[in-house]
PDB file of N, CA and C in Angstrom:
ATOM      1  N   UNK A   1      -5.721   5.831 -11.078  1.00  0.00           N
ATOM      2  CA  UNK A   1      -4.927   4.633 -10.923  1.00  0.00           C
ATOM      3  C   UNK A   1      -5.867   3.462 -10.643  1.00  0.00           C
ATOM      4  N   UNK A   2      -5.609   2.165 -11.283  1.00  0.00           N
ATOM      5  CA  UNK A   2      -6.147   0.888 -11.104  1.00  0.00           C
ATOM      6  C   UNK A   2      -5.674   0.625  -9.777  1.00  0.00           C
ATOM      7  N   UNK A   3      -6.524   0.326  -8.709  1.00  0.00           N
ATOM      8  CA  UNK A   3      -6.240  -0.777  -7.944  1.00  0.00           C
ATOM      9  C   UNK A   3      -6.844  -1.668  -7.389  1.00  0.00           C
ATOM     10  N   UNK A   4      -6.296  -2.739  -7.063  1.00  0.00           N
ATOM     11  CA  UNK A   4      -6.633  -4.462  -6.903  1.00  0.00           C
ATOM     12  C   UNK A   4      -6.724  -4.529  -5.365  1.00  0.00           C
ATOM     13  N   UNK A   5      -7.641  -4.733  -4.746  1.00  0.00           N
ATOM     14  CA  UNK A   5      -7.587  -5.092  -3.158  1.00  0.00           C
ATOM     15  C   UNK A   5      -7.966  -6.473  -2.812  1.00  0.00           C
ATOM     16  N   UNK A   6      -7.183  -7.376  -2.504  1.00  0.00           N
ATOM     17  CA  UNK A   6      -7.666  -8.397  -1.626  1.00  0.00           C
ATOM     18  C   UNK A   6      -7.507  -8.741  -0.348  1.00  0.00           C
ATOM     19  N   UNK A   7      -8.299  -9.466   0.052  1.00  0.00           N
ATOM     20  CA  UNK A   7      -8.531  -9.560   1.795  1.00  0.00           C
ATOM     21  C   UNK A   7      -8.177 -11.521   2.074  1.00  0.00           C
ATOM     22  N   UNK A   8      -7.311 -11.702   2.873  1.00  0.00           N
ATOM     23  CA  UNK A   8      -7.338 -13.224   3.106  1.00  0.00           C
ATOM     24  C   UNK A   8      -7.653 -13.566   4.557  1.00  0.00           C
ATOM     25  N   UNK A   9      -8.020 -14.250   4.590  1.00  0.00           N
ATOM     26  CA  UNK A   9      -8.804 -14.776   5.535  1.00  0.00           C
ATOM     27  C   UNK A   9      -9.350 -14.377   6.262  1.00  0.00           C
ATOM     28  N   UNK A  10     -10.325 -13.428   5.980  1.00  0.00           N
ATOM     29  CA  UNK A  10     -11.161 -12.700   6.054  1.00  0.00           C
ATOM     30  C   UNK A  10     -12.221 -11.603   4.987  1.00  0.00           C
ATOM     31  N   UNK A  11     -13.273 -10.758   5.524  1.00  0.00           N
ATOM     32  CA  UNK A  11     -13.848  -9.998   4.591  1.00  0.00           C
ATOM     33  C   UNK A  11     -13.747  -8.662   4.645  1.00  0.00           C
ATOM     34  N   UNK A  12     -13.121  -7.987   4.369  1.00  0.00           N
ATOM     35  CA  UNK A  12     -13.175  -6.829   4.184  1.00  0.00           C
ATOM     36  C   UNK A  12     -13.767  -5.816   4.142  1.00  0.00           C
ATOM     37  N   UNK A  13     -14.680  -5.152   5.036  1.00  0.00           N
ATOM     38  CA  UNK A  13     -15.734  -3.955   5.427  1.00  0.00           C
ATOM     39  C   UNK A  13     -15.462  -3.166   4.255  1.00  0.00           C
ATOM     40  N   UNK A  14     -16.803  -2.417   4.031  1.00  0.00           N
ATOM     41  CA  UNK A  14     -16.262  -1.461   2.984  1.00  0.00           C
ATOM     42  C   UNK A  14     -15.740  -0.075   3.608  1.00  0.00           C
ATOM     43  N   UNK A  15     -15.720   0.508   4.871  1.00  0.00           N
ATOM     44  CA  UNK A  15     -15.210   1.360   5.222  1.00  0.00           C
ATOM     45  C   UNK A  15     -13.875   1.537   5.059  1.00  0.00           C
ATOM     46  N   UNK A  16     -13.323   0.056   5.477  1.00  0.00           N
ATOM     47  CA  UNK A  16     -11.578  -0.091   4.849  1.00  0.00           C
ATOM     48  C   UNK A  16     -11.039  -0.254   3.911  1.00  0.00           C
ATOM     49  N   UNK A  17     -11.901  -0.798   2.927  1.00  0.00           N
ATOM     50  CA  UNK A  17     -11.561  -0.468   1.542  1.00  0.00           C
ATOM     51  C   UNK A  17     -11.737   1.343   0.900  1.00  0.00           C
ATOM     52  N   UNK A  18     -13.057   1.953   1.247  1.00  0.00           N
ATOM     53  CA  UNK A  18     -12.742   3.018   1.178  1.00  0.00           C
ATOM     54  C   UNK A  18     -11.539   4.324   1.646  1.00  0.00           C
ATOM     55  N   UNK A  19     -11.236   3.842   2.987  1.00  0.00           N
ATOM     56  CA  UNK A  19     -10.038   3.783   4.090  1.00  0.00           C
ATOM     57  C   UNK A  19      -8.776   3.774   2.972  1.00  0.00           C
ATOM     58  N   UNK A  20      -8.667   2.423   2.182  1.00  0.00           N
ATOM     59  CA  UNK A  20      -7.353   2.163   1.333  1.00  0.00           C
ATOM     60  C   UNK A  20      -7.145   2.959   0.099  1.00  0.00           C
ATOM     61  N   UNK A  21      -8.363   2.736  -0.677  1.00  0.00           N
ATOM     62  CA  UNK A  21      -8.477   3.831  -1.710  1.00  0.00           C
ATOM     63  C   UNK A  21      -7.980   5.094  -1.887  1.00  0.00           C
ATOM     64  N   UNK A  22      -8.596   5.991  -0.467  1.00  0.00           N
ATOM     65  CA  UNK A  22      -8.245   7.384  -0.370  1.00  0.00           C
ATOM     66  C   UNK A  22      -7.064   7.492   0.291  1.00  0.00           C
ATOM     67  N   UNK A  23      -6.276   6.452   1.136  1.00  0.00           N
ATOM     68  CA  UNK A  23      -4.767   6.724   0.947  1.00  0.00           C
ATOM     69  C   UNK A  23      -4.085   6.142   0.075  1.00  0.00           C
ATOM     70  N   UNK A  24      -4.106   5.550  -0.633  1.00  0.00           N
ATOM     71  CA  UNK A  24      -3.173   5.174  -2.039  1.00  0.00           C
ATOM     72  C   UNK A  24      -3.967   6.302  -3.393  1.00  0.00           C
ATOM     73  N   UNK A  25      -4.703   6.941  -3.445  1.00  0.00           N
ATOM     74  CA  UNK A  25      -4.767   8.211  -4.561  1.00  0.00           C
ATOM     75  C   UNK A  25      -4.325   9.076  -3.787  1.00  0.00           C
ATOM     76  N   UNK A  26      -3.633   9.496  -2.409  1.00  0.00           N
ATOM     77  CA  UNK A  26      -2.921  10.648  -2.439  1.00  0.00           C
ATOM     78  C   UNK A  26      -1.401  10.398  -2.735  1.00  0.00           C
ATOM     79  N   UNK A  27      -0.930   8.957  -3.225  1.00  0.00           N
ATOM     80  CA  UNK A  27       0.089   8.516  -3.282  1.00  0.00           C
ATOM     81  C   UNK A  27       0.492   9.409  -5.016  1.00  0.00           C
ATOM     82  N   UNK A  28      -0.266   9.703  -5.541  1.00  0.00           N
ATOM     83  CA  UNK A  28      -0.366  10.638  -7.173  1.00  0.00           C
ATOM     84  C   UNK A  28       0.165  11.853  -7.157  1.00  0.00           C
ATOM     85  N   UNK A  29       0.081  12.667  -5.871  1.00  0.00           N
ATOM     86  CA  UNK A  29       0.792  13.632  -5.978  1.00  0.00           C
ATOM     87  C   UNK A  29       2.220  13.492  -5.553  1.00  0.00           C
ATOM     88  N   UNK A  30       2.887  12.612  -5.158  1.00  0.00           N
ATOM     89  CA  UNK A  30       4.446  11.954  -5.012  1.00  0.00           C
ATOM     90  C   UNK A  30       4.480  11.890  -6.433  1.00  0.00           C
ATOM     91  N   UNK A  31       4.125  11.266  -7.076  1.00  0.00           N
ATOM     92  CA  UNK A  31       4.683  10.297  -8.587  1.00  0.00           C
ATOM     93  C   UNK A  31       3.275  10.393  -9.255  1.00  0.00           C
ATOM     94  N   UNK A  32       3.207  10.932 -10.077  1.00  0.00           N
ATOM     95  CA  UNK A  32       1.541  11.004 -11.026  1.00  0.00           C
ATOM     96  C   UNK A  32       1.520  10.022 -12.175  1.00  0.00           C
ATOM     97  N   UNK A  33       2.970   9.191 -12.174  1.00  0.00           N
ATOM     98  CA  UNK A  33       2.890   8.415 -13.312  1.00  0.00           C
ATOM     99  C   UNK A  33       2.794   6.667 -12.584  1.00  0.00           C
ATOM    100  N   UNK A  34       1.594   6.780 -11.563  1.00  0.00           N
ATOM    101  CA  UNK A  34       1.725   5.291 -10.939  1.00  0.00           C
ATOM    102  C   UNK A  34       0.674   4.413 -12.191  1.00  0.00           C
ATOM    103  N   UNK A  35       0.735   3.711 -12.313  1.00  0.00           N
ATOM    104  CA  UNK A  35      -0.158   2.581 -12.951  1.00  0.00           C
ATOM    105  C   UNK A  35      -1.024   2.374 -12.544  1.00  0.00           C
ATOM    106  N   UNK A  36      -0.811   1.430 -11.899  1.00  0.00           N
ATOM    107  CA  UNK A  36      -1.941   0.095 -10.589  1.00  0.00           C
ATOM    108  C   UNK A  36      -1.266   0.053  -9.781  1.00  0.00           C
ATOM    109  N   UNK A  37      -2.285  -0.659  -8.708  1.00  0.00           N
ATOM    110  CA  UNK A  37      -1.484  -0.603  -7.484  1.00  0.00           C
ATOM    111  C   UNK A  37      -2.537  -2.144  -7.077  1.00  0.00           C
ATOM    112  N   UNK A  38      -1.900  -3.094  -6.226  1.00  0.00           N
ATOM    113  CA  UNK A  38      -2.510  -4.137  -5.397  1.00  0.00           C
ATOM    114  C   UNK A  38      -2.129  -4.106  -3.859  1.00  0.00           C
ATOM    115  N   UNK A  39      -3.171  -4.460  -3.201  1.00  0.00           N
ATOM    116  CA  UNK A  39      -2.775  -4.153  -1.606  1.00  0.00           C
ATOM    117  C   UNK A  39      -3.630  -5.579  -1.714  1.00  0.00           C
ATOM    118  N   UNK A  40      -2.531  -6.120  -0.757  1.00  0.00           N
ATOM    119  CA  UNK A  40      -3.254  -7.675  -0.101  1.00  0.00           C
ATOM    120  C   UNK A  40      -3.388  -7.386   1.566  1.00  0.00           C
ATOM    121  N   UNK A  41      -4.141  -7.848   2.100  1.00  0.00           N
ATOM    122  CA  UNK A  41      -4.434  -7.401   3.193  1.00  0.00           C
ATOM    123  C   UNK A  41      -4.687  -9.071   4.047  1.00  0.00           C
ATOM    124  N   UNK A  42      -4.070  -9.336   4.927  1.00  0.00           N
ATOM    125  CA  UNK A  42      -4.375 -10.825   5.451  1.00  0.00           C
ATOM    126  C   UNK A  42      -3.799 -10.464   7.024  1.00  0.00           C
ATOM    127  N   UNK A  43      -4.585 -11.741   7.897  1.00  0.00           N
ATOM    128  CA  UNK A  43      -4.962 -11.551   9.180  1.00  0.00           C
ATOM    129  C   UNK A  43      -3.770 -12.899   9.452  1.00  0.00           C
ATOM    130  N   UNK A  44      -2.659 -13.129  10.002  1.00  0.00           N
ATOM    131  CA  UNK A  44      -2.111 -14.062  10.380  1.00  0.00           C
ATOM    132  C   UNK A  44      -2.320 -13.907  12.281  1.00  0.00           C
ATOM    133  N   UNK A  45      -2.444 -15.424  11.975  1.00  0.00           N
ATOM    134  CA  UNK A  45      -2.534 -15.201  13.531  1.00  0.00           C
ATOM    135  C   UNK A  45      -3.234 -14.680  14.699  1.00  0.00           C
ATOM    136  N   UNK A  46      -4.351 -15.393  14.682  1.00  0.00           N
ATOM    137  CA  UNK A  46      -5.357 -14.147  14.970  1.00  0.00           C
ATOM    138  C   UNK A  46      -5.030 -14.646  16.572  1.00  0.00           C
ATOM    139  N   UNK A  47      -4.294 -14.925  17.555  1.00  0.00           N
ATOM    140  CA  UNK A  47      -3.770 -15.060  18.650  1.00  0.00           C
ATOM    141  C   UNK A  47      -2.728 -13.809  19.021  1.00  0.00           C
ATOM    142  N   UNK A  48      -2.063 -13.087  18.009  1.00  0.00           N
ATOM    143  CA  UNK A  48      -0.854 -12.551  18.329  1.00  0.00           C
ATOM    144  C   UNK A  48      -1.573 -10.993  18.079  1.00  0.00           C
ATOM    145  N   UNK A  49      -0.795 -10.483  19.160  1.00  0.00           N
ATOM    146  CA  UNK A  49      -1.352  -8.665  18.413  1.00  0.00           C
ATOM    147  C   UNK A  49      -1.509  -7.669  17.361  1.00  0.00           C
ATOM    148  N   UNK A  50      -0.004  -7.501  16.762  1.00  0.00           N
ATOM    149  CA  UNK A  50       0.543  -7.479  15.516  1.00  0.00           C
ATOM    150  C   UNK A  50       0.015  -8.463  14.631  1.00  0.00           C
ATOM    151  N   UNK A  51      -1.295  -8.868  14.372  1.00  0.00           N
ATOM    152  CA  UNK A  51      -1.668  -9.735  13.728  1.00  0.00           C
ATOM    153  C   UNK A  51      -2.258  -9.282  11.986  1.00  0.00           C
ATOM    154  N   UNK A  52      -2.217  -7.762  12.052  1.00  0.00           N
ATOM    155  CA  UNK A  52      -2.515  -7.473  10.704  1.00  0.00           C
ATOM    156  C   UNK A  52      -1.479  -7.218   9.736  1.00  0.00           C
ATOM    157  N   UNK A  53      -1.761  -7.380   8.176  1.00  0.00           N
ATOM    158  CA  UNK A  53      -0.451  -7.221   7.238  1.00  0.00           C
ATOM    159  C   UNK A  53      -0.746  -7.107   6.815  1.00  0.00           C
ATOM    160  N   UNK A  54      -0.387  -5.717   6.069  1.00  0.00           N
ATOM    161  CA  UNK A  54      -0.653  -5.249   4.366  1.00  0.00           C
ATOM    162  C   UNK A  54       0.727  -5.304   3.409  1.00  0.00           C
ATOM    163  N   UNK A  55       0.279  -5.532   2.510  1.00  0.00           N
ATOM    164  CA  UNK A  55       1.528  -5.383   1.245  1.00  0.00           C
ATOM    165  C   UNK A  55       0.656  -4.459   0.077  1.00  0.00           C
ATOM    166  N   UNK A  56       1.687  -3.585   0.256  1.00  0.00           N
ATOM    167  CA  UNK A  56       1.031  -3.039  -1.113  1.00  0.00           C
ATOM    168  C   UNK A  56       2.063  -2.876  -2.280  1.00  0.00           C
ATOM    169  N   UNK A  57       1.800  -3.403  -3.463  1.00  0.00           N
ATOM    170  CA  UNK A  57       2.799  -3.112  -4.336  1.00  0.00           C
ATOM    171  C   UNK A  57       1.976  -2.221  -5.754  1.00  0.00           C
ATOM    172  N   UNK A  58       3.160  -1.545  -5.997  1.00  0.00           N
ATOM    173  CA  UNK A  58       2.642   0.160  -7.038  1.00  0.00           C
ATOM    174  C   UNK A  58       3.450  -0.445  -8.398  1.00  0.00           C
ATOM    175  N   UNK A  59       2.614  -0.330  -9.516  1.00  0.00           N
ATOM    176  CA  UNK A  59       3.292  -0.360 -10.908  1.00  0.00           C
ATOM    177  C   UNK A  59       3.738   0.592 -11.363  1.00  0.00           C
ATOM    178  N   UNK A  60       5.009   1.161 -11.902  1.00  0.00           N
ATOM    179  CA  UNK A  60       5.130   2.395 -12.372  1.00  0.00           C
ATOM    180  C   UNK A  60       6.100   2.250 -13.536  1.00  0.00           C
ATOM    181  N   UNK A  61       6.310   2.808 -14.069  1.00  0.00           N
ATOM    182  CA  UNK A  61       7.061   2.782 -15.525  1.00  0.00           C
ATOM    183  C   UNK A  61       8.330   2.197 -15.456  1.00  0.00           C
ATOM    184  N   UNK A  62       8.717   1.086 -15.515  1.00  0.00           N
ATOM    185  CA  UNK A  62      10.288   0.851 -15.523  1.00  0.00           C
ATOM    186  C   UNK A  62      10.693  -0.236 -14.113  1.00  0.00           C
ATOM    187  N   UNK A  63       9.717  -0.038 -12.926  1.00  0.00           N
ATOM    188  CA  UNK A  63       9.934  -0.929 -11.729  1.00  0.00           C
ATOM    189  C   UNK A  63       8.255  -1.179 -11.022  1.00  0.00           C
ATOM    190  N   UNK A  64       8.475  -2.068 -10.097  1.00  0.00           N
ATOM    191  CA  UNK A  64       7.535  -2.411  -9.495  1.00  0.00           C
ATOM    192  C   UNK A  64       7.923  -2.096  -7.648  1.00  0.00           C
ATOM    193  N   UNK A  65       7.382  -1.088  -6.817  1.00  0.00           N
ATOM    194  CA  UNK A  65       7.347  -0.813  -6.167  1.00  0.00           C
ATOM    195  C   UNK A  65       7.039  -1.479  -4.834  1.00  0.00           C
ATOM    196  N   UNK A  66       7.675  -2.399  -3.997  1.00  0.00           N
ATOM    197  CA  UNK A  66       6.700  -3.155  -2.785  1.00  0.00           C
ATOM    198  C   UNK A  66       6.928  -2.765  -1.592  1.00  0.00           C
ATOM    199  N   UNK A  67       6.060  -2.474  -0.462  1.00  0.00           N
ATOM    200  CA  UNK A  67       6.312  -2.471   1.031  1.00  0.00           C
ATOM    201  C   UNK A  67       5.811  -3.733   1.733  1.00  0.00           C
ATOM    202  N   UNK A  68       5.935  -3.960   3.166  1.00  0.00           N
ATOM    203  CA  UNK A  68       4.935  -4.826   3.842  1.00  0.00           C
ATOM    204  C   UNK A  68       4.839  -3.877   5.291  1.00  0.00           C
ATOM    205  N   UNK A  69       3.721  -4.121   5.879  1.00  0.00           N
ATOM    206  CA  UNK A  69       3.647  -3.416   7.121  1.00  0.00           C
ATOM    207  C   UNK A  69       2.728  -4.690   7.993  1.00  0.00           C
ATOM    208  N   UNK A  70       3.113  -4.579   9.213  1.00  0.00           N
ATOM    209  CA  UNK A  70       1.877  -5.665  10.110  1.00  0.00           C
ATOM    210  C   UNK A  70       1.794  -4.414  11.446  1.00  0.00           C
ATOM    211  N   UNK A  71       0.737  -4.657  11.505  1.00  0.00           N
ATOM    212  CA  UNK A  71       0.203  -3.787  13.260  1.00  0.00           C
ATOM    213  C   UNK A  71      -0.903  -4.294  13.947  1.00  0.00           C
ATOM    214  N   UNK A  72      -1.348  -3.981  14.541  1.00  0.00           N
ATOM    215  CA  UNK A  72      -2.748  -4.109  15.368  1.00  0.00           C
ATOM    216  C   UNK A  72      -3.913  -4.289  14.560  1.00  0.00           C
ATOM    217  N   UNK A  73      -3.903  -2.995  13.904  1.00  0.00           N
ATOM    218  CA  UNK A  73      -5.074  -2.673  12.866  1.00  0.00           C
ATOM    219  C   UNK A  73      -4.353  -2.321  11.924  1.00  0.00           C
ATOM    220  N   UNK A  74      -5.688  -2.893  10.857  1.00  0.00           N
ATOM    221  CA  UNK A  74      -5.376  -2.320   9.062  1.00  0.00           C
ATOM    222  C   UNK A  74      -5.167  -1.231   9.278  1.00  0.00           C
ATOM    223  N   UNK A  75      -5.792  -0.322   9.999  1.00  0.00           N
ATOM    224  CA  UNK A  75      -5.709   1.365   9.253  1.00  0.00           C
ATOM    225  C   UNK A  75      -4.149   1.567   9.361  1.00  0.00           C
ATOM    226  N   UNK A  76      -3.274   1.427  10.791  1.00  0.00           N
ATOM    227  CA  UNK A  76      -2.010   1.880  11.022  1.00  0.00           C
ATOM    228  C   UNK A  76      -1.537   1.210  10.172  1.00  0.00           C
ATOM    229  N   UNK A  77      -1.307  -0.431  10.010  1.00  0.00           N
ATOM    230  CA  UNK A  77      -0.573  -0.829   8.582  1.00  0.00           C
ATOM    231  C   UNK A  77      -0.761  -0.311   7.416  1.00  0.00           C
ATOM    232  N   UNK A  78      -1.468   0.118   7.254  1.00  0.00           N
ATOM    233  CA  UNK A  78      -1.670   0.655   6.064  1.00  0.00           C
ATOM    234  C   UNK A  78      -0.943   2.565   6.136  1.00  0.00           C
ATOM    235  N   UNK A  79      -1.078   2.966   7.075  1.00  0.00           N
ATOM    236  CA  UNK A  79      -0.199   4.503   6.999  1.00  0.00           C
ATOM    237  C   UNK A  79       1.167   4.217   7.559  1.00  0.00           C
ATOM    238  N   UNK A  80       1.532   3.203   7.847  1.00  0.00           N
ATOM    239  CA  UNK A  80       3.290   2.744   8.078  1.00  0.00           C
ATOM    240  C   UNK A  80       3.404   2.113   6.505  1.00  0.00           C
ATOM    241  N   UNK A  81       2.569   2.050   5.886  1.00  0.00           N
ATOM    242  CA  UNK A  81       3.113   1.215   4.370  1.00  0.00           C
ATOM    243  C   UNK A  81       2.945   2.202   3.332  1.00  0.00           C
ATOM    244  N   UNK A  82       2.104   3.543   3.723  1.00  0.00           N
ATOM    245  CA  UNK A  82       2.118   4.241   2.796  1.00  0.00           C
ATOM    246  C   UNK A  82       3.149   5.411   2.752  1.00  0.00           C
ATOM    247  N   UNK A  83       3.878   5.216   4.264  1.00  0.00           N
ATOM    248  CA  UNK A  83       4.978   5.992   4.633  1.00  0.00           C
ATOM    249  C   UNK A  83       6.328   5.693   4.007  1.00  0.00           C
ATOM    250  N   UNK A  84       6.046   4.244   4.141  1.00  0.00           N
ATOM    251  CA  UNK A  84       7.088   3.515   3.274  1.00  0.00           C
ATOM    252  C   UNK A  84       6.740   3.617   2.042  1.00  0.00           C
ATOM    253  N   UNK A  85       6.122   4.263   1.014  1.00  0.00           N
ATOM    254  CA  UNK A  85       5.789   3.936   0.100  1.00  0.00           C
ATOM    255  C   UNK A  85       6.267   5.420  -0.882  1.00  0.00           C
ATOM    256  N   UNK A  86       5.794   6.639   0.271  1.00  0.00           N
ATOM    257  CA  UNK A  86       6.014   7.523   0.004  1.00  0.00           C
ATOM    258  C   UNK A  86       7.737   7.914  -0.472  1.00  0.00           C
ATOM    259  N   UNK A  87       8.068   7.004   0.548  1.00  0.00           N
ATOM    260  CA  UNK A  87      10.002   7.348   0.849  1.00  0.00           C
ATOM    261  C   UNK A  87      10.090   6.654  -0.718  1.00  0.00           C
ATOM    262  N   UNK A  88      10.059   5.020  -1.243  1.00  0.00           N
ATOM    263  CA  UNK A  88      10.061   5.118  -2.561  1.00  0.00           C
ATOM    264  C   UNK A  88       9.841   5.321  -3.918  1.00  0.00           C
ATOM    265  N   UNK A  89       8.611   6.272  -3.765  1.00  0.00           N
ATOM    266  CA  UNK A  89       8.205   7.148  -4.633  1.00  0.00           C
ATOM    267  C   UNK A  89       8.973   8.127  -4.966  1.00  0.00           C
ATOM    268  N   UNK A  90       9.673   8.805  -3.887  1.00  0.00           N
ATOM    269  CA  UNK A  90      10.575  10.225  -4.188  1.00  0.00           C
ATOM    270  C   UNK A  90      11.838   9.897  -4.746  1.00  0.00           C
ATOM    271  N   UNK A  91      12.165   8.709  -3.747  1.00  0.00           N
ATOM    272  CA  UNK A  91      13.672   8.332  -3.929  1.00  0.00           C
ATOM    273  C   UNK A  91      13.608   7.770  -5.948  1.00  0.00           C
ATOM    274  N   UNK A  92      12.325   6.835  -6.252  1.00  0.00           N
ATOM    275  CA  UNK A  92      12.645   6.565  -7.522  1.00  0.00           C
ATOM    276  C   UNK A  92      12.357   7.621  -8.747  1.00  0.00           C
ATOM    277  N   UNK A  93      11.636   8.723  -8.464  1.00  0.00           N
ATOM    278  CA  UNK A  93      11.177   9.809  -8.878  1.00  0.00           C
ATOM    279  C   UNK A  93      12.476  10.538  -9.315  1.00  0.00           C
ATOM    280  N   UNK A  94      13.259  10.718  -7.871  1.00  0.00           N
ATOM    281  CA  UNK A  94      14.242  11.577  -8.351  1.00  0.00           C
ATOM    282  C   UNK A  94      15.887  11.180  -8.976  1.00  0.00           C
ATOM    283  N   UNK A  95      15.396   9.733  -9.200  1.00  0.00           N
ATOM    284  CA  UNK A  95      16.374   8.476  -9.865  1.00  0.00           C
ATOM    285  C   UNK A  95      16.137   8.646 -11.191  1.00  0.00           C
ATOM    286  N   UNK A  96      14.575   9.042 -11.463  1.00  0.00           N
ATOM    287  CA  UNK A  96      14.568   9.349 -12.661  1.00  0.00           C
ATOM    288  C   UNK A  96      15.003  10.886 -13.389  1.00  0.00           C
ATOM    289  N   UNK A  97      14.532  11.624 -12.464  1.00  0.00           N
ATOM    290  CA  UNK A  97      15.053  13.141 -13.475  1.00  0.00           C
ATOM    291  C   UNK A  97      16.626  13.570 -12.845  1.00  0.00           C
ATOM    292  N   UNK A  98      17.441  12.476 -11.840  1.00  0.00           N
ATOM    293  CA  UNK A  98      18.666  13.036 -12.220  1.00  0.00           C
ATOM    294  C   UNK A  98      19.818  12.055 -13.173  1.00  0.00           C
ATOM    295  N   UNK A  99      19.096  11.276 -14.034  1.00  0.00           N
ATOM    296  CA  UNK A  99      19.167  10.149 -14.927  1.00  0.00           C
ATOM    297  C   UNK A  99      19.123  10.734 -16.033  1.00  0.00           C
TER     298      UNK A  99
END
């Protein structure tokens, strides 16, 4: 799967990009027919706790897939968005083969 990572207002370590990578390719065994995928990753607020936010949105045959998550840290936003991500993978998965 293609995917697009950007970071706003800020730079992005490569540990967390590696971090993002290897949880969005286990997102393939849910749905093996994903496309691309883009995760934007931006720091609002760097006063408030909950100051991190990921969006990740998944291309897949027929719809376009989006979550958003904000937490403390990227890593937890990012496994609350892939949790969410997981739930619409199955749910559209199985939209398709009882279709």
């Amino acid at each position: 799967m293609k995917l697009q990572i950007r970071s706003v207002h800020f730079t992005a370590d490569q540990s967390l990009l590696d971090f993002l990578q290897k949880k969005i390719d286990k997102l393939d065994t849910f749905f093996d027919r994903i496309v691309s995928g883009e995760v934007v990753l931006r720091v609002q607020k760097p006063e408030s706790h909950d100051n991190k936010l990921v969006e990740l949105k998944l291309f897949v045959p027929g719809a376009t897939l989006f979550c958003k998550e904000e937490a403390g840290t990227f890593e937890t936003a990012t496994d609350k968005a892939i949790e969410d991500m997981k739930k619409q993978l199955i749910r559209y998965k199985d939209k398709l083969t009882t279709h």
